[in-house]
Structure formats: C-alpha cells, structure tokens
C-alpha atoms as a PDB file:
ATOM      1  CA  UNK A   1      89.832 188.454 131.676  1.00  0.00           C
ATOM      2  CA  UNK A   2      92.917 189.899 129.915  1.00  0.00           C
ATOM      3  CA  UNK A   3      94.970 188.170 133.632  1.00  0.00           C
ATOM      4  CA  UNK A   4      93.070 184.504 132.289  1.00  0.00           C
ATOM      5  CA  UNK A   5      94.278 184.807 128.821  1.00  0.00           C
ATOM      6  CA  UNK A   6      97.715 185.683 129.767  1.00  0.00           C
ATOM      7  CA  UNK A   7      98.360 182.600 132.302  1.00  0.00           C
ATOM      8  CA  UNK A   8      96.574 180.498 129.455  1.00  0.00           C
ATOM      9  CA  UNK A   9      99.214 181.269 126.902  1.00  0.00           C
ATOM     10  CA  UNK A  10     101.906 180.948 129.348  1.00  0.00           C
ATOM     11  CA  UNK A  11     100.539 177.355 130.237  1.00  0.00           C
ATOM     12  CA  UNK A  12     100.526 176.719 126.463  1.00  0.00           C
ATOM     13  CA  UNK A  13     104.151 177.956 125.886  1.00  0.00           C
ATOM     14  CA  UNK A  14     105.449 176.041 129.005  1.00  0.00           C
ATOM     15  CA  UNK A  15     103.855 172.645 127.817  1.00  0.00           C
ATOM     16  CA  UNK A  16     104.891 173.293 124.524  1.00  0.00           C
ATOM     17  CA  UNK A  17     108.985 174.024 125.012  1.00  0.00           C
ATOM     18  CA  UNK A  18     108.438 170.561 127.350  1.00  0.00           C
ATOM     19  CA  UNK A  19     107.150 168.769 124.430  1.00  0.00           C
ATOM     20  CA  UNK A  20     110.165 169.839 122.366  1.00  0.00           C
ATOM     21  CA  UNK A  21     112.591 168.948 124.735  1.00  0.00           C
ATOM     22  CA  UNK A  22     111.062 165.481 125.163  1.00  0.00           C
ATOM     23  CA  UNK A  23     111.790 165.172 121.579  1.00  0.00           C
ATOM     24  CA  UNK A  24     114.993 166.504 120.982  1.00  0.00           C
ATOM     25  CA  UNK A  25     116.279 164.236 124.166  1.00  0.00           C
ATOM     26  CA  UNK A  26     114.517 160.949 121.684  1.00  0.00           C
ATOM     27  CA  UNK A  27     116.564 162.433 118.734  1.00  0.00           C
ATOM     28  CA  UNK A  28     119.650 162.822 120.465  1.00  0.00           C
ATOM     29  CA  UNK A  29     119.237 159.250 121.944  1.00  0.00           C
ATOM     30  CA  UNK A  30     118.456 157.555 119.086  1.00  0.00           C
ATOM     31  CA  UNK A  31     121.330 159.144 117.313  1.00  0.00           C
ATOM     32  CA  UNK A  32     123.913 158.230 120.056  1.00  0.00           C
ATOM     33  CA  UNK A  33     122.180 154.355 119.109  1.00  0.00           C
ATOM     34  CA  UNK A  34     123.216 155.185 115.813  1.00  0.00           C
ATOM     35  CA  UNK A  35     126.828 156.045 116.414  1.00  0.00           C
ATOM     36  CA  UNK A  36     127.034 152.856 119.684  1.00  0.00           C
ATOM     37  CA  UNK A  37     125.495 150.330 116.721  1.00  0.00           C
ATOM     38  CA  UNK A  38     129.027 151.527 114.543  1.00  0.00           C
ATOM     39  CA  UNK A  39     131.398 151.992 117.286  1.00  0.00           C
ATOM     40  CA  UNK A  40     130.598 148.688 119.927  1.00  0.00           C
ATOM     41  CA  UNK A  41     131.547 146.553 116.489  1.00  0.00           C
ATOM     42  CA  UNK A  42     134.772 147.836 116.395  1.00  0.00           C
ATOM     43  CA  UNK A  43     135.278 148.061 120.557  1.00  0.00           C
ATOM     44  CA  UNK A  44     136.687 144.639 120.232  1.00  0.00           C
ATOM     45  CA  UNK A  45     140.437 145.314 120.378  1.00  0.00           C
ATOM     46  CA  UNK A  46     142.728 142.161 118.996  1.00  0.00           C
ATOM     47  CA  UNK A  47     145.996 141.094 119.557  1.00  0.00           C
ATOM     48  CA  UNK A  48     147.627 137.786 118.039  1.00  0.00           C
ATOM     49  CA  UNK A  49     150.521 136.960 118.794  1.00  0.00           C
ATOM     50  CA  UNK A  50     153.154 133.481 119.324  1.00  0.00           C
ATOM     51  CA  UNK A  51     151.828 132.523 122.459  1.00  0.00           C
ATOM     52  CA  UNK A  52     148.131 133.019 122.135  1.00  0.00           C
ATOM     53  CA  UNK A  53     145.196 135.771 121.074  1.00  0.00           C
ATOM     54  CA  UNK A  54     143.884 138.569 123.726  1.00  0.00           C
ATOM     55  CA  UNK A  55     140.539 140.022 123.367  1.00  0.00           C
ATOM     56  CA  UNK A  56     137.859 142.133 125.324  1.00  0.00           C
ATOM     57  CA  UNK A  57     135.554 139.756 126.553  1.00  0.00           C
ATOM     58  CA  UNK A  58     131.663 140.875 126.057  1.00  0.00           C
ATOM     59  CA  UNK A  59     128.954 139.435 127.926  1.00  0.00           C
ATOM     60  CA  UNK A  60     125.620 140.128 128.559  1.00  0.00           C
ATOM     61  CA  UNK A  61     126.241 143.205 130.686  1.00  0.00           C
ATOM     62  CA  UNK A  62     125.321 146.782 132.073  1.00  0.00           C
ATOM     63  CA  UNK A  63     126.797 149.575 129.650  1.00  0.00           C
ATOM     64  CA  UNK A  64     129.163 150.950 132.326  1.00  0.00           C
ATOM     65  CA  UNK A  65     130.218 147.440 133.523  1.00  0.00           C
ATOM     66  CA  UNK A  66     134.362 146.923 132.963  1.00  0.00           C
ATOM     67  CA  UNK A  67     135.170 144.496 130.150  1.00  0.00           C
ATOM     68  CA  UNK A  68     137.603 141.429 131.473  1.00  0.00           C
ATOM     69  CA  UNK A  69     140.255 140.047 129.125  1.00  0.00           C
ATOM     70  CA  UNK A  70     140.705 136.457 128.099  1.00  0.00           C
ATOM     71  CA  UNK A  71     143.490 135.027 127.106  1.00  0.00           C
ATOM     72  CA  UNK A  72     143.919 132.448 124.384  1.00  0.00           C
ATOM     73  CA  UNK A  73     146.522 129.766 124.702  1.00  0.00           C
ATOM     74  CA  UNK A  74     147.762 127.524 121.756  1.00  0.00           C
ATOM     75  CA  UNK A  75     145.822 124.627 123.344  1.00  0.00           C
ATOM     76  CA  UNK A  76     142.682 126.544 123.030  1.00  0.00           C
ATOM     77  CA  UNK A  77     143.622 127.480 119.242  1.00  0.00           C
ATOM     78  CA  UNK A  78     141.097 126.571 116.829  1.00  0.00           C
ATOM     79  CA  UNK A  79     142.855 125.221 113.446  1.00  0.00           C
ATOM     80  CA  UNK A  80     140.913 123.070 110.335  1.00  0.00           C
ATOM     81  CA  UNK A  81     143.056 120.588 109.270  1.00  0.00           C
ATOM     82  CA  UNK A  82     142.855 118.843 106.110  1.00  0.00           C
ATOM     83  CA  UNK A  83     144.622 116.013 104.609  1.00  0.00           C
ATOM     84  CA  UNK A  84     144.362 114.263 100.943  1.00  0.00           C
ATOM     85  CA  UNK A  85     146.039 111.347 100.348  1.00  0.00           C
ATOM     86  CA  UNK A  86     146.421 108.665  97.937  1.00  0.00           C
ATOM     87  CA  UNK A  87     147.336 105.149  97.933  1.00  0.00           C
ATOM     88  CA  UNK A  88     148.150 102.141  95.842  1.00  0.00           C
ATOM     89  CA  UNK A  89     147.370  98.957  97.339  1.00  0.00           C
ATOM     90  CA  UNK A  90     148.104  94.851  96.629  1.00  0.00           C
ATOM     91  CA  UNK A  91     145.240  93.768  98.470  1.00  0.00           C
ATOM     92  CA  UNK A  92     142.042  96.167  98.324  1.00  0.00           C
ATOM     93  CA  UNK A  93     139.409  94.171  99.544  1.00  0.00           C
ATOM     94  CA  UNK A  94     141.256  93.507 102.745  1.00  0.00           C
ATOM     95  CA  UNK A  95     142.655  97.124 103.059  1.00  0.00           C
ATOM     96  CA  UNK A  96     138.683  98.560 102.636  1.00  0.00           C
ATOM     97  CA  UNK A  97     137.530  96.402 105.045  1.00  0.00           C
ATOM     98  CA  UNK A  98     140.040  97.337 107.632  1.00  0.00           C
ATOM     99  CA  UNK A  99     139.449 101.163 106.976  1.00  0.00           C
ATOM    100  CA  UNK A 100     135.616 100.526 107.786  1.00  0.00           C
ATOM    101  CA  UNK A 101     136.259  98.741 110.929  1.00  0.00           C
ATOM    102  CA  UNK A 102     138.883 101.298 112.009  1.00  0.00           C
ATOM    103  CA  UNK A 103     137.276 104.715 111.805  1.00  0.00           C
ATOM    104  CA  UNK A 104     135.538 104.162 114.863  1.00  0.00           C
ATOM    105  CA  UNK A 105     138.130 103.461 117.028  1.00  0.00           C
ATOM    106  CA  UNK A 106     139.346 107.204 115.974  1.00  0.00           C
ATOM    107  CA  UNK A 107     135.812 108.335 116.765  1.00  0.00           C
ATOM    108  CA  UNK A 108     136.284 109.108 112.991  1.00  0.00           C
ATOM    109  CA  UNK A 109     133.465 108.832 110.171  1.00  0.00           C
ATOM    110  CA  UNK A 110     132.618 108.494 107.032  1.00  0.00           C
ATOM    111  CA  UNK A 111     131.258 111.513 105.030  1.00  0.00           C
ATOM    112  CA  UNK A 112     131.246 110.420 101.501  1.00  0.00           C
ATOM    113  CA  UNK A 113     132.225 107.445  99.635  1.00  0.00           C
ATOM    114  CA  UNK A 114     132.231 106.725  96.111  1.00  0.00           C
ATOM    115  CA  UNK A 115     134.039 103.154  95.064  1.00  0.00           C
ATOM    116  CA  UNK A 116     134.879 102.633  91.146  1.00  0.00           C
ATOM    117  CA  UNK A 117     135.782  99.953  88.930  1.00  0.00           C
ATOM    118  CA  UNK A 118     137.441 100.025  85.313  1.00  0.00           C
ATOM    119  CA  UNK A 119     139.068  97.386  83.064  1.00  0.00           C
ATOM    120  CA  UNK A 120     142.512  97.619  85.092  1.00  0.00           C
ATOM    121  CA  UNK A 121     141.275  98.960  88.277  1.00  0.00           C
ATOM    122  CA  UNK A 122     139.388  99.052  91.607  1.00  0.00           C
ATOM    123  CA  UNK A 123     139.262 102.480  93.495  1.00  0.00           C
ATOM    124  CA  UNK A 124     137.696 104.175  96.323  1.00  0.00           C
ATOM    125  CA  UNK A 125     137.273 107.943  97.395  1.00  0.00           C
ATOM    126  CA  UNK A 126     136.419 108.483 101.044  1.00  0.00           C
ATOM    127  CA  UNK A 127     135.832 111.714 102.576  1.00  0.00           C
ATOM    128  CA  UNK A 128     136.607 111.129 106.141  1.00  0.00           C
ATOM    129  CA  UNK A 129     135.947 113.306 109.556  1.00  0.00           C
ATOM    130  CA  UNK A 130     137.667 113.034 112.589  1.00  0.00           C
ATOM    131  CA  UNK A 131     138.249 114.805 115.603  1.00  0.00           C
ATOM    132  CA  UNK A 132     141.045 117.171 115.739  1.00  0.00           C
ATOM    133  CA  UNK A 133     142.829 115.315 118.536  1.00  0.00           C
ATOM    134  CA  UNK A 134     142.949 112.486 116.596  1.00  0.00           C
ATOM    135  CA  UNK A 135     143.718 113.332 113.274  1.00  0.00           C
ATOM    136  CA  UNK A 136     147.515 112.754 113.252  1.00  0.00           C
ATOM    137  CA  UNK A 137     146.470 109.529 114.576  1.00  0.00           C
ATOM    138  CA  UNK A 138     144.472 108.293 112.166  1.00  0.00           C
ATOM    139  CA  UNK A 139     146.629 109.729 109.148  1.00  0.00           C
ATOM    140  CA  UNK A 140     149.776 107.548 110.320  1.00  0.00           C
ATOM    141  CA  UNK A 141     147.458 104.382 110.441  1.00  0.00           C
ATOM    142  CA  UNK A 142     146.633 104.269 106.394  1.00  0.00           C
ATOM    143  CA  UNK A 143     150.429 102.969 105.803  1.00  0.00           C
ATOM    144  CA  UNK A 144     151.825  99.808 106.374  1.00  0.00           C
ATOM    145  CA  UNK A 145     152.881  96.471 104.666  1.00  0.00           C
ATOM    146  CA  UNK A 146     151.385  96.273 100.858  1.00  0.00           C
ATOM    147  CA  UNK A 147     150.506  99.749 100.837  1.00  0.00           C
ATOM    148  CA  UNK A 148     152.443 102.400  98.294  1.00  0.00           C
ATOM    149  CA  UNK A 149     151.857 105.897  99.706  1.00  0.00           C
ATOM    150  CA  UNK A 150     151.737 107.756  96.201  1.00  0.00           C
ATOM    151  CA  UNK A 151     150.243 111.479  97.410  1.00  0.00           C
ATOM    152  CA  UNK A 152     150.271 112.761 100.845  1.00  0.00           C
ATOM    153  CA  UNK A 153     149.222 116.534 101.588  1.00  0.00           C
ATOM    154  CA  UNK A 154     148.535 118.108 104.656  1.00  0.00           C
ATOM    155  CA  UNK A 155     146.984 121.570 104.812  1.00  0.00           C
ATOM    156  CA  UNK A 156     146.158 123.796 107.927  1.00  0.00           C
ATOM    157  CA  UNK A 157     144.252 126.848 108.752  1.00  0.00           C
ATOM    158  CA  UNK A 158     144.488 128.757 111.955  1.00  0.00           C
ATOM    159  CA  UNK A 159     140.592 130.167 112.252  1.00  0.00           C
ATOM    160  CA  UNK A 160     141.341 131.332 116.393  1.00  0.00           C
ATOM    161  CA  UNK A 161     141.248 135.110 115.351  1.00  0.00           C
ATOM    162  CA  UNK A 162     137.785 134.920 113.385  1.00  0.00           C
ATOM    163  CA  UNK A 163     136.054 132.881 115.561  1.00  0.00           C
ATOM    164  CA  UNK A 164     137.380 135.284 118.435  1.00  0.00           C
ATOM    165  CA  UNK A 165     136.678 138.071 116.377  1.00  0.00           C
ATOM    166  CA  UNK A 166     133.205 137.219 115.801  1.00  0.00           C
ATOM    167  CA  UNK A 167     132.331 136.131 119.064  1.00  0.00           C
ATOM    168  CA  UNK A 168     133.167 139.400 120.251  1.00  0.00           C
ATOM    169  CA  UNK A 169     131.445 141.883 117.264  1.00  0.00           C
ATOM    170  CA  UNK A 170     128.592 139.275 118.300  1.00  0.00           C
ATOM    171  CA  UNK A 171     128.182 139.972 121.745  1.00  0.00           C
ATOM    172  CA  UNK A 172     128.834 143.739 120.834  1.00  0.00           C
ATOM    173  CA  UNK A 173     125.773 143.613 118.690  1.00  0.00           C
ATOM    174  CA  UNK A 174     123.639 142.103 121.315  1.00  0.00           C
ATOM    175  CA  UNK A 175     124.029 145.190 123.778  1.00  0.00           C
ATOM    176  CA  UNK A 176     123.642 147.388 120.920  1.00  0.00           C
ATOM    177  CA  UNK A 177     120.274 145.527 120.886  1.00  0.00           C
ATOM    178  CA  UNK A 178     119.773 145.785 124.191  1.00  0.00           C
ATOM    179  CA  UNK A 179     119.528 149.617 123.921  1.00  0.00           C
ATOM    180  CA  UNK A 180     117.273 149.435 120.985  1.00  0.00           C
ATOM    181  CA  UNK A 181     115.035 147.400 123.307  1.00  0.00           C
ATOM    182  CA  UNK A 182     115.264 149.747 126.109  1.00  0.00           C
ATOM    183  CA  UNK A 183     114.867 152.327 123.619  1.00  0.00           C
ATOM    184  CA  UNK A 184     111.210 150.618 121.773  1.00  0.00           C
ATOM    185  CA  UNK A 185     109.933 150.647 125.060  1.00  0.00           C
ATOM    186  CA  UNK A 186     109.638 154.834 125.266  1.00  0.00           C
ATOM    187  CA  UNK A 187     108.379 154.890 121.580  1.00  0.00           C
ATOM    188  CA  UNK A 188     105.252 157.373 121.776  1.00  0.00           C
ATOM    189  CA  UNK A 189     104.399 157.015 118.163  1.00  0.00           C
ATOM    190  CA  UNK A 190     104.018 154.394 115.569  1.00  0.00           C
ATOM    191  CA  UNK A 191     106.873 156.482 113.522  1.00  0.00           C
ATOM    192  CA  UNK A 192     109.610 156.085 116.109  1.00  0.00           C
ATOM    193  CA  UNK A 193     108.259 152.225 116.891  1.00  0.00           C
ATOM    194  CA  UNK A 194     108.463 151.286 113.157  1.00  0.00           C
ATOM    195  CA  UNK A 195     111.978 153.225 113.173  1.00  0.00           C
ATOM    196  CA  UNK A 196     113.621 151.780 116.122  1.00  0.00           C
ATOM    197  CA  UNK A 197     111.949 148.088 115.195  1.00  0.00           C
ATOM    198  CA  UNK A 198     114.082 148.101 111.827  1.00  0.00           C
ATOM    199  CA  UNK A 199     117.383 148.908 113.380  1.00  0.00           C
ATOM    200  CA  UNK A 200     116.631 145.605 116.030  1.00  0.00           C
ATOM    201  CA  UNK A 201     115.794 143.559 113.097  1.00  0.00           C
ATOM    202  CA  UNK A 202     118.827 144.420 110.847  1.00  0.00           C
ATOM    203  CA  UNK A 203     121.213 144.181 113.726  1.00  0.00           C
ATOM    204  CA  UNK A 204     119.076 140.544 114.708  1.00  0.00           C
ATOM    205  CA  UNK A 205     120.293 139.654 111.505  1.00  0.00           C
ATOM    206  CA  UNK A 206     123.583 140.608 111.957  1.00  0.00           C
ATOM    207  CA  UNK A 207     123.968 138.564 114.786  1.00  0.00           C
ATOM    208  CA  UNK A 208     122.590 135.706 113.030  1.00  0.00           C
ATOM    209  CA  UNK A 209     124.973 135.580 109.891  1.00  0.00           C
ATOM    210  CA  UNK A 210     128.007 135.670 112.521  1.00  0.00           C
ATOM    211  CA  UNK A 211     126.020 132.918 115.103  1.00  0.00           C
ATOM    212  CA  UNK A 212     125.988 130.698 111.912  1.00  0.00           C
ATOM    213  CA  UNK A 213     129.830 131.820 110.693  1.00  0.00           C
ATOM    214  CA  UNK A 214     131.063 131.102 114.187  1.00  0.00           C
ATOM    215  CA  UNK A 215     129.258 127.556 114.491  1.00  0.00           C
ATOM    216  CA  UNK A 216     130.580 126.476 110.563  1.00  0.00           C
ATOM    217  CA  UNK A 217     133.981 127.206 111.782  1.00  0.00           C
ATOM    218  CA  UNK A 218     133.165 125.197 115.303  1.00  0.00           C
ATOM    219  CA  UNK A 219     132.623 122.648 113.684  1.00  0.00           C
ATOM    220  CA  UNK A 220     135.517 122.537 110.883  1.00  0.00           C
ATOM    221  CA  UNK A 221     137.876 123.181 113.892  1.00  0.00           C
ATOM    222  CA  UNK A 222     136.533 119.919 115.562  1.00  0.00           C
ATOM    223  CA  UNK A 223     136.514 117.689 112.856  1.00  0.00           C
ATOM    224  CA  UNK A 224     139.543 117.494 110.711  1.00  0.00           C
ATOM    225  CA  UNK A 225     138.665 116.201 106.752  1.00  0.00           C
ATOM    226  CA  UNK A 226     140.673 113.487 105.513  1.00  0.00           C
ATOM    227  CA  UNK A 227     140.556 112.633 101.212  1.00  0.00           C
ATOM    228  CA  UNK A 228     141.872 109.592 100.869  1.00  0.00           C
ATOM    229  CA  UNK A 229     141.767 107.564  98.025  1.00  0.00           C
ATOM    230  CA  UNK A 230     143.158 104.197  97.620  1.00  0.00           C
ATOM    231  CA  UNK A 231     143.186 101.814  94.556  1.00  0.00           C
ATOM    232  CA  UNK A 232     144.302  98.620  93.405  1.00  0.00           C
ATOM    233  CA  UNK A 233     145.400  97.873  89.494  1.00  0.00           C
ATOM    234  CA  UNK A 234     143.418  94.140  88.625  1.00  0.00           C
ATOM    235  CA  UNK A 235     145.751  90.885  87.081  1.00  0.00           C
ATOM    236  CA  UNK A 236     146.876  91.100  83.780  1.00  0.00           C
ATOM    237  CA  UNK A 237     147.529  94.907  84.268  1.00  0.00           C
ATOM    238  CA  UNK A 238     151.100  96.253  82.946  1.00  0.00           C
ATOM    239  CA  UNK A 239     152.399  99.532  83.695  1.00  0.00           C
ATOM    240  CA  UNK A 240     154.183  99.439  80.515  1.00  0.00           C
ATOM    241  CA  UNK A 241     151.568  99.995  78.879  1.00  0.00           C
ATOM    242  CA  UNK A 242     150.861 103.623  79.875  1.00  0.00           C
ATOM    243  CA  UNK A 243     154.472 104.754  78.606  1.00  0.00           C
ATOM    244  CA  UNK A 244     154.462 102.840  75.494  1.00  0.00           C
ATOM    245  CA  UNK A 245     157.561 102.598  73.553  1.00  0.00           C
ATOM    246  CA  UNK A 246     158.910 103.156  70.032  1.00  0.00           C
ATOM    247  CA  UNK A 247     158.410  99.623  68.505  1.00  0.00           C
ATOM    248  CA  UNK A 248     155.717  99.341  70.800  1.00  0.00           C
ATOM    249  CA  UNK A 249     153.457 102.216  68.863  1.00  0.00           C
ATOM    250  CA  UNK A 250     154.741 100.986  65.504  1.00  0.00           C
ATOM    251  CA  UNK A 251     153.180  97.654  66.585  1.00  0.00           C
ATOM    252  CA  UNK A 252     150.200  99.380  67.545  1.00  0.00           C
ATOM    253  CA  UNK A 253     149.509 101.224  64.043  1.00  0.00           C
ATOM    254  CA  UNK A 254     150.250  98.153  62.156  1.00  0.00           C
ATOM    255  CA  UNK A 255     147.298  96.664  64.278  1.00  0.00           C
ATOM    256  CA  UNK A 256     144.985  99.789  63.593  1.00  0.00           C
ATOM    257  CA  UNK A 257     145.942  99.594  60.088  1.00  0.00           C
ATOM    258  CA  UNK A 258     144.584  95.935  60.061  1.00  0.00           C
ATOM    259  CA  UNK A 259     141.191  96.834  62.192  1.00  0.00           C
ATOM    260  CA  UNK A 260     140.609  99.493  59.821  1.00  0.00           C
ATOM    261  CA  UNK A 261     141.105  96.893  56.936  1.00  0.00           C
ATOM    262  CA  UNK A 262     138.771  94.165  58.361  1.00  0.00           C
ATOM    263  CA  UNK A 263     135.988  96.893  59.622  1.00  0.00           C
ATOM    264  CA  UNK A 264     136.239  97.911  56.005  1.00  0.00           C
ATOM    265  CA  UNK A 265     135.803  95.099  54.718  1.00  0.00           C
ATOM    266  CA  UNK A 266     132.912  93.814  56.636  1.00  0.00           C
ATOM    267  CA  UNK A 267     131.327  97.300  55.960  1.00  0.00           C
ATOM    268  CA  UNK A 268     131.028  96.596  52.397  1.00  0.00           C
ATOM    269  CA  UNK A 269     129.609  93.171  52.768  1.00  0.00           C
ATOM    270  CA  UNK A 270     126.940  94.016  54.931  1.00  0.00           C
ATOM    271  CA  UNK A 271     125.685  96.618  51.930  1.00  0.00           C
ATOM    272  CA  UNK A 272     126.241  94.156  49.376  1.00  0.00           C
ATOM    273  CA  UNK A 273     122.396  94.935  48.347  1.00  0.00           C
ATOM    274  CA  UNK A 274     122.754  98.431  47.742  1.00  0.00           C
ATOM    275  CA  UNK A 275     126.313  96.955  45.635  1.00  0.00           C
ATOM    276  CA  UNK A 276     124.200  94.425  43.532  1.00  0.00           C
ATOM    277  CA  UNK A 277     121.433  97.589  42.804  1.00  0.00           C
ATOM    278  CA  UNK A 278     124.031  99.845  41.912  1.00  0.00           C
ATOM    279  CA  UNK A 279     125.389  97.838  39.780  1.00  0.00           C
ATOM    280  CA  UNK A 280     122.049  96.229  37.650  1.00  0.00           C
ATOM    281  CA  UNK A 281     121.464 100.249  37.354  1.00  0.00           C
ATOM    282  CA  UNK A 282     124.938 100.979  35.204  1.00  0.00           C
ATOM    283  CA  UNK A 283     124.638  97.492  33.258  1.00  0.00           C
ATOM    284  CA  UNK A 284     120.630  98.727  32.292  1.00  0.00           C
ATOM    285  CA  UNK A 285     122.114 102.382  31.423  1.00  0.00           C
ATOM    286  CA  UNK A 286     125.361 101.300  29.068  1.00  0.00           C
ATOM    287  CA  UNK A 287     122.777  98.659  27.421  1.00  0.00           C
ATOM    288  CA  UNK A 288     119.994 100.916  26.764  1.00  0.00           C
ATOM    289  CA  UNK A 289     122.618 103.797  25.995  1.00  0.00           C
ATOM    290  CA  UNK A 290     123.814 101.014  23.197  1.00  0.00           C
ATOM    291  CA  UNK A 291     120.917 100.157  21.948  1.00  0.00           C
ATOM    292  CA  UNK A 292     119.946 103.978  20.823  1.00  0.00           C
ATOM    293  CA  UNK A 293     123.124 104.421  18.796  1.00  0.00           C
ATOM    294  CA  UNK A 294     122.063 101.605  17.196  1.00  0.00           C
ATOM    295  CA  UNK A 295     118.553 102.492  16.733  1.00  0.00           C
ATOM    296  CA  UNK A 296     120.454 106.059  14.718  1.00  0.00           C
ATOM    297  CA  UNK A 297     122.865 104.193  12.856  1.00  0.00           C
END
C-alpha cells in the first residue's frame, strides 16, 4: 500500500513540474512577442542619400528568411509639389474658358472653384490637380499674350523616406502579427486568449493608421496641387484710385464734408413732426409761464 502511495505522488510531482514548464515556455514566448513587437519596428535600417534611399525590404515571410535590399532611384522619388499662382488678365471670359477646356489634355482636374464678382472686378480661385509628370507642363501653359503673371510660387516636398519608412515599420508589424497569430492558436485559457487578442488588435491598428498615412501621401505624390487665381479689373476701373494722392484726398473730404451736409439735412426734414411738436410744447410753456406772473401781479 505504502509502494501505491509512493508511485502516486511521484506521478503527481512529475505531471505537475510538466505543467510548470508548459507555462513558463508560454511566458517566456509571449515575452520574446513583447520585445519582437518593439524591436521589428525599428529593424528597418535607412539610408538617404544623393542618388537614391536604401532600405530592408519586408515581405510576407518566414522569421529566419534573409531580408533583400531595394534600392530607390530619383525616378522612383516620391515628391508633392505645389504651386500658387496669380494672374491678371484683359480678357477673362476667354482665358476661363480656355483653362476648362485645357485641364484635360494634362489629365489635370478641377478640385475646387469659387468665381467672384465686385464693383471693379471679376475673379476666380481654382484648386487644380494634376499628375506629377505633368505638372511643369501645365504651370508654363497659364502665360501668354494678355496675361500679367503677378504671383508665382512653387513649393516641393520630398515624402520618399516616409513613405519608405512606413512601408517598411508596416510590413514589420504584420510579422509581428503573424506570431501573435501563431501564438492565439496555443492559448489554453480564456486569460492568455483575451491577452494575446489585445496585442493583435492594437498592433491591427497600428498597421492601419500607417496603411492610411502611406496611401494620403500616394496620392499627394501623384497629383501635384495647383492655386491659381486669375482676375480681370471691369471698364471704368483706375488704378489710381487705390494710391490716391494729396489733392486727390483733399477733394475727397470736401465731398464727405458735403454728404454729411445733405444727409443732415434731409435727416431733419424727414422729423419735421417731432420739430413742429417740440416746438407747440415751448410756445404752450413760455405762454402759460406768462400768464401766471400775471395772474400774481
């Protein structure tokens, strides 16, 4: 009997120490997660430099598998380009209606348009896209005969590095997934399920905020943004007038002085009621005032 009871606790030891070391060997591997989730983001190793960008190119691959490098030539180089510019035209109808028919030639389009008129002037601001390839293009076509170029900027952004950047912490992300995955599927208990699901959700978001940084700067790359307003002063205008000179502003307060005058003067006549009542009300107050003194004396 005492033989039974021995073996029996020996059993119970053995399966015991196994039990441990199953978990220990989960702890261990879900810390080593812990520290691959940090250090894969930063396994991406960047180099820029005048003839192109180098980078460790992730894909959807084995752990152990060798990473190939890609190189970046200026060709490839993603840049936004932007351009505002601002012209003064003699004929706008003519000049709008050739911009409209133009764009598409450039495979170009309209984004936002917002036309204006005032006393002395027609306008229009266009927000224009066009392809990269063609935005040089399509800038040197707004000048020509009739056309005053008052304001032209050009700005550019070199964006290769970020996008490259975050393809790369991307793709690191997804095996870091990956491992999580392989990782859910040896769960034994709702704990370590709930535990390793949270980690693949926060890095699925993760991958989702730089999936939707990489395709806004995909497409800003493509399409180049062109400003351009262009406007046309109406008949009659004089650009004197907006520097005004010495006799001209003494000429100018002699006519305010005479508005003033005339709005005056037509204010008082419209109130000539309230005049005539004001005015019966002294005449009855002096008279009556009179005629008590002479009631005393």
């Amino acid at each position: 009997m005492k033989t039974k009871i021995f073996f029996m606790a020996i059993a119970a030891m053995l399966a015991l120490a196994c039990n441990n070391s199953s978990s220990s060997k989960k702890a261990l591997m879900f810390n080593e997660l812990q520290l691959d989730k940090n250090k894969l983001a930063d396994q991406t190793a960047i180099s820029v430099d005048t003839t192109g960008v180098t980078v460790d190119n992730f894909e959807e691959r084995s752990p152990n598998s060798t990473p190939t490098t890609k190189t970046i030539t200026d060709w490839e180089k993603k840049i936004i380009k932007t351009a505002d510019i601002k012209l003064e035209l003699k004929d706008y109808n003519n000049y709008n209606s050739t911009i409209h028919k133009n764009l598409k030639a450039f495979g170009a389009y309209i984004a936002k348009e917002e036309q204006s008129q005032y006393n002395d002037m027609l306008q229009n601001n266009v927000t224009i896209k066009v392809p990269v390839d063609r935005f040089d293009d399509l800038v040197n076509s707004f000048s020509g005969e009739g056309i005053n170029v008052i304001e032209k900027k050009i700005n550019t952004e070199d964006v290769t590095g970020e996008l490259v950047d975050g393809k790369a912490r991307m793709e690191a992300k997804k095996q870091v997934r990956l491992q999580y995955l392989s990782l859910l599927k040896q769960a034994k208990n709702m704990k370590d399920i709930l535990e390793v699901q949270k980690e693949i959700n926060d890095i699925q978001e993760e991958i989702e905020s730089v999936n939707g940084r990489i395709d806004y700067l995909s497409h800003q790359a493509a399409y180049s943004t062109i400003n351009l307003n262009y406007y046309q002063y109406l008949k009659g205008y004089n650009p004197l007038n907006d520097h005004p000179t010495f006799i001209s502003k003494i000429a100018d307060a002699f006519k305010n002085g005479f508005s003033i005058i005339s709005n005056l003067s037509i204010f008082i006549i419209s109130i000539w009621p309230i005049i005539l009542l004001i005015i019966a009300v002294i005449i009855f107050y002096k008279r009556r005032r009179w005629q008590t003194k002479k009631a005393v004396l």
